[in-house]
N, C-alpha and C. Protein backbone atom coordinates (compact mmCIF):
# COMPACT_ATOMS: atom_id res chain seq x y z
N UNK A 1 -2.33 -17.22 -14.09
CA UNK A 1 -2.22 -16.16 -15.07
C UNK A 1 -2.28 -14.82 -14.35
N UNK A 2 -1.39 -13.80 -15.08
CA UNK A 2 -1.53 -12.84 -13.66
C UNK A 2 -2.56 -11.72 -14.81
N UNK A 3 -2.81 -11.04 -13.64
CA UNK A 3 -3.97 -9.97 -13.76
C UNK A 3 -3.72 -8.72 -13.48
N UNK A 4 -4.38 -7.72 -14.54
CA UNK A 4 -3.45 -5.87 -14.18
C UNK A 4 -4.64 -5.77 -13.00
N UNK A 5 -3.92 -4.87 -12.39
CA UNK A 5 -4.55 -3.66 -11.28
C UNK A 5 -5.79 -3.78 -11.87
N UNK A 6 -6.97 -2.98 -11.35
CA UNK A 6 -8.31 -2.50 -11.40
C UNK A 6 -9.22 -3.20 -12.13
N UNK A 7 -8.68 -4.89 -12.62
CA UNK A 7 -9.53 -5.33 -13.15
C UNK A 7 -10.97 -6.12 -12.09
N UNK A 8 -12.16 -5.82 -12.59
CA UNK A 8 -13.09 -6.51 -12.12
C UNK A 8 -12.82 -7.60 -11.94
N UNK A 9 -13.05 -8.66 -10.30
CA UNK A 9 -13.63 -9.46 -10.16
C UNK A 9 -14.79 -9.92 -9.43
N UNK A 10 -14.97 -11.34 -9.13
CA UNK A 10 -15.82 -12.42 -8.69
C UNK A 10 -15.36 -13.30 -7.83
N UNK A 11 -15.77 -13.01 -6.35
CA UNK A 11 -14.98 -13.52 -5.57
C UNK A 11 -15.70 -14.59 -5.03
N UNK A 12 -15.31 -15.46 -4.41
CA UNK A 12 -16.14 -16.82 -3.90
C UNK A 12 -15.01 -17.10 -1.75
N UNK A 13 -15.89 -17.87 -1.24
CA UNK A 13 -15.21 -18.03 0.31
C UNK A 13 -14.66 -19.13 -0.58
N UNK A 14 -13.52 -19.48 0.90
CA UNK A 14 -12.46 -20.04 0.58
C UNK A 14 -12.94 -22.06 0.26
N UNK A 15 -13.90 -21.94 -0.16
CA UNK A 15 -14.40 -23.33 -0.30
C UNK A 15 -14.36 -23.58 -1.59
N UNK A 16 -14.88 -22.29 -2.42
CA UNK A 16 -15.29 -21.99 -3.66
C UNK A 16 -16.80 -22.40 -3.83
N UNK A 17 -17.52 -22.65 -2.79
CA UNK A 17 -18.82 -22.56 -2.80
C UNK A 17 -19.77 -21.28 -2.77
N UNK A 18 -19.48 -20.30 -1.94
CA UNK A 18 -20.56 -19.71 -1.29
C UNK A 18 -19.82 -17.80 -2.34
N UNK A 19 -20.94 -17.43 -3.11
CA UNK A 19 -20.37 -16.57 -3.64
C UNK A 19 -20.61 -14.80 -2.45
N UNK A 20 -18.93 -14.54 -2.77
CA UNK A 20 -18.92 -13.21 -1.26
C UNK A 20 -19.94 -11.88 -2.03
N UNK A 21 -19.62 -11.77 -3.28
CA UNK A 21 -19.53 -10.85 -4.19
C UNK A 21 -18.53 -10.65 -5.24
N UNK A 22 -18.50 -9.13 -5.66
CA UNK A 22 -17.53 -8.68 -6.74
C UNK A 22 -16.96 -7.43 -5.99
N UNK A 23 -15.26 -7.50 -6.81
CA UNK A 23 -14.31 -6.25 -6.15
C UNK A 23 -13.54 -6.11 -7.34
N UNK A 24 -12.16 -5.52 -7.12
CA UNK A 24 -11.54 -4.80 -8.10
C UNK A 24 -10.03 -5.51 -7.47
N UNK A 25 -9.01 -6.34 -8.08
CA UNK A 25 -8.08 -6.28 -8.00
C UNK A 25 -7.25 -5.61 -7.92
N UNK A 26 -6.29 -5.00 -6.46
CA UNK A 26 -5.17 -3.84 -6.66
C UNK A 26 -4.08 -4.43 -6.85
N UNK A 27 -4.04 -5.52 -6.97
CA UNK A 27 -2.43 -5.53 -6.94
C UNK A 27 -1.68 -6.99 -6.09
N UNK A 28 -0.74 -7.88 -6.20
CA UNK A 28 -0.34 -8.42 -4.91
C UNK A 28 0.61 -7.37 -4.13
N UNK A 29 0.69 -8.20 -2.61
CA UNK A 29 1.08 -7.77 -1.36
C UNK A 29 1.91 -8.54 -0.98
N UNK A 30 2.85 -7.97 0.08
CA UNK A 30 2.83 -9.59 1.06
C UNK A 30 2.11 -8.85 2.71
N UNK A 31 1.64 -10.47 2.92
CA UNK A 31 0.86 -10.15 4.31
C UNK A 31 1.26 -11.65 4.84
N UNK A 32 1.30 -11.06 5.75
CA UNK A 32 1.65 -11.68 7.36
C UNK A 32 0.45 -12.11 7.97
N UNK A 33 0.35 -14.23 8.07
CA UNK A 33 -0.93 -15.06 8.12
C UNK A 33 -0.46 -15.69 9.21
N UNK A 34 -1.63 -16.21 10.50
CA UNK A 34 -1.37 -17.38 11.00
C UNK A 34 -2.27 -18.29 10.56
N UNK A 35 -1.79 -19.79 10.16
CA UNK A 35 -2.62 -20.46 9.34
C UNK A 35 -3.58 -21.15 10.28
N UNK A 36 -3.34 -20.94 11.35
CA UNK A 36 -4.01 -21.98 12.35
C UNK A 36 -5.56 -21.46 12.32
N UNK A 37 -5.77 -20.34 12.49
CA UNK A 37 -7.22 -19.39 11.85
C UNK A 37 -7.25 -19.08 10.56
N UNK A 38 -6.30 -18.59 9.80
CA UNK A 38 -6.57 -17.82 8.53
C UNK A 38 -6.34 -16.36 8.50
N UNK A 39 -5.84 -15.87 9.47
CA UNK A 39 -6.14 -14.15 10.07
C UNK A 39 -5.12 -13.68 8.98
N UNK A 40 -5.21 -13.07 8.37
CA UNK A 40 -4.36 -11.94 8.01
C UNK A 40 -4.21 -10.90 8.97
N UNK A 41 -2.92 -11.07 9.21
CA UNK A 41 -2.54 -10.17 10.77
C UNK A 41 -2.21 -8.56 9.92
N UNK A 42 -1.03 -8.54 9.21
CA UNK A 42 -0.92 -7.01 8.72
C UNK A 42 -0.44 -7.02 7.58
N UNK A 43 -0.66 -6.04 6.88
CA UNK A 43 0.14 -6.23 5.23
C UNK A 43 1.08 -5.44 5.37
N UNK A 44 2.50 -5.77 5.47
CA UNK A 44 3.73 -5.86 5.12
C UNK A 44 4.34 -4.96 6.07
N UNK A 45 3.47 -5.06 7.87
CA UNK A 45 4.16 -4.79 8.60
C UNK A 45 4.55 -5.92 9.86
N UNK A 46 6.10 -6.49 9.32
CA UNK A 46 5.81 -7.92 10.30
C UNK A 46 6.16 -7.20 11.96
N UNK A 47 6.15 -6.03 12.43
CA UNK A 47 6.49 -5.68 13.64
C UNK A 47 4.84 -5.72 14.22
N UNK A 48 3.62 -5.98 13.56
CA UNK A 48 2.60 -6.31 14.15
C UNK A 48 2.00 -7.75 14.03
N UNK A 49 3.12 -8.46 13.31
CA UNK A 49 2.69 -9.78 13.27
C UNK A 49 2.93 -10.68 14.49
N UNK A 50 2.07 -11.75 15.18
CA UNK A 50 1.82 -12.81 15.95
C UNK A 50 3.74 -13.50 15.55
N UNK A 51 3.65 -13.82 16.81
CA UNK A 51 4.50 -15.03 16.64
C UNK A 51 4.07 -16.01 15.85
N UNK A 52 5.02 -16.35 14.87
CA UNK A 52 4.18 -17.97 14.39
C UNK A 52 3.70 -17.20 13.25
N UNK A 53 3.47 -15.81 12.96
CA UNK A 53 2.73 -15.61 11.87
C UNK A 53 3.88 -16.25 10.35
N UNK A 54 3.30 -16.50 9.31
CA UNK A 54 4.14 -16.78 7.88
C UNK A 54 3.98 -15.52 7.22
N UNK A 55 5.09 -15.03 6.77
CA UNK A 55 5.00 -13.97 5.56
C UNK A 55 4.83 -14.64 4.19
N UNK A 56 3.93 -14.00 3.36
CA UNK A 56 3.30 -14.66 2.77
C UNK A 56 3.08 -13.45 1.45
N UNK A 57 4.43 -13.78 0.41
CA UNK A 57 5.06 -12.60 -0.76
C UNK A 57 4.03 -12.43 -1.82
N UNK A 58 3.32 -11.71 -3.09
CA UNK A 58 2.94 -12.09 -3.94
C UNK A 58 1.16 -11.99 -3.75
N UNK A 59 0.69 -11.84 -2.62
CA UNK A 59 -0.60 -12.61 -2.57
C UNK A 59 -1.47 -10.89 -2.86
N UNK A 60 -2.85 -11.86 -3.42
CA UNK A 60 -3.73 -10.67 -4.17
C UNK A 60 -4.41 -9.97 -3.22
N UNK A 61 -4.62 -9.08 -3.37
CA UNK A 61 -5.10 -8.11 -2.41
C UNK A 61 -6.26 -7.21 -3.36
N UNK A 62 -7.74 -7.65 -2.76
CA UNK A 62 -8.75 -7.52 -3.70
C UNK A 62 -9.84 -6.55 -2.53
N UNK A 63 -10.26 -5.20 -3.60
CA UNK A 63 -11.36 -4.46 -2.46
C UNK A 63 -12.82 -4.78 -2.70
N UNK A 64 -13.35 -5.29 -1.99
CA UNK A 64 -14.73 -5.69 -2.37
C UNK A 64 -15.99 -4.30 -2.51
N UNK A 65 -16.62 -4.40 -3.39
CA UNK A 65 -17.40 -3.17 -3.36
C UNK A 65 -18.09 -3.20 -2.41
N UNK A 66 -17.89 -3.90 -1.13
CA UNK A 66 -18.95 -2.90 0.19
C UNK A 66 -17.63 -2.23 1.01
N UNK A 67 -16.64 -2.35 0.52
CA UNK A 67 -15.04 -1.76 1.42
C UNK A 67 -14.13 -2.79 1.68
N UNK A 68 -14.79 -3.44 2.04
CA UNK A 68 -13.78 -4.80 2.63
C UNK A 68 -12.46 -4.98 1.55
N UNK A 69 -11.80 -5.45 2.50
CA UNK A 69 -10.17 -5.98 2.17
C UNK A 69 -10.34 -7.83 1.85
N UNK A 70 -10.41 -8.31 0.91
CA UNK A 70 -9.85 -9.93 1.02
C UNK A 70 -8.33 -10.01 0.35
N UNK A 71 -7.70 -11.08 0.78
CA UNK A 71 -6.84 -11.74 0.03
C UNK A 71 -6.80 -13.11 -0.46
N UNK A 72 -6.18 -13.30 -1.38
CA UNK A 72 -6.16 -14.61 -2.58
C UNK A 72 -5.84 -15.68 -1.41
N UNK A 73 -5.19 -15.59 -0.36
CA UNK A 73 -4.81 -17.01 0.12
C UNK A 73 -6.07 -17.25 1.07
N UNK A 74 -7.45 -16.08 0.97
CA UNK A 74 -8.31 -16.37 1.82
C UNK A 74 -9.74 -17.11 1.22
N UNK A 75 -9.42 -16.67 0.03
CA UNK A 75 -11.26 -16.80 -1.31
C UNK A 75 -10.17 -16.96 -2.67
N UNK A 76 -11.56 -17.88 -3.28
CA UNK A 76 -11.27 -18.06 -4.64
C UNK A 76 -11.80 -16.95 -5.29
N UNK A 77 -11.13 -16.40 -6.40
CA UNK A 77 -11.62 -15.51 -7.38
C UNK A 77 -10.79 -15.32 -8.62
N UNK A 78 -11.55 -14.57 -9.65
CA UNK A 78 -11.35 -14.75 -10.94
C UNK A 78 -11.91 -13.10 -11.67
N UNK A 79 -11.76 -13.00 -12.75
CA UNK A 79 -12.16 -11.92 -13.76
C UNK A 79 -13.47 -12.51 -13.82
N UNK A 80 -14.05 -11.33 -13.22
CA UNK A 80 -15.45 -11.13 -13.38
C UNK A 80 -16.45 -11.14 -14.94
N UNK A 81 -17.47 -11.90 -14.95
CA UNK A 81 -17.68 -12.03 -16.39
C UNK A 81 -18.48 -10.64 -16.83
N UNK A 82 -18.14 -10.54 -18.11
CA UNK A 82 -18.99 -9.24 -18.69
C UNK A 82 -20.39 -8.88 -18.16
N UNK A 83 -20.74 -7.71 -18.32
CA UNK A 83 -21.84 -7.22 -17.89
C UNK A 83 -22.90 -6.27 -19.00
């Protein structure tokens, strides 16, 4: 189901066990992954991507309230429940 810009979420590591925190959905991206680590090499500049990296269209691009950058193909997350 897709989700507007700036909505609150609840993000979890990519296990769906271990909760990271909460951020704000901006939007999807595409970013440039090597799957062999998980790295998100650059968002949507493949002239800094690894050989071998996959471009990777569509994917969520979420700011966590301590700054941090995650993306959807890295953590599970969802709309954050009311407060």
């Amino acid at each position: 189901m897709p989700y507007d810009p700036g909505i609150r979420v609840v993000v979890y590591d990519g296990t769906g066990e271990k909760l990271l925190g909460y951020g704000t959905y901006e939007g999807d991206v595409t970013v440039y992954v090597t799957w062999a680590d998980g790295a998100i090499l650059t968002e949507q500049d493949p002239t800094k991507a690894r050989p071998g990296a996959q471009r990777v269209e569509g994917n969520p691009r979420i700011r966590m309230d301590d700054g941090r950058i995650v993306y959807g193909c890295q953590v599970w997350w969802g709309p954050a429940p009311p407060t």
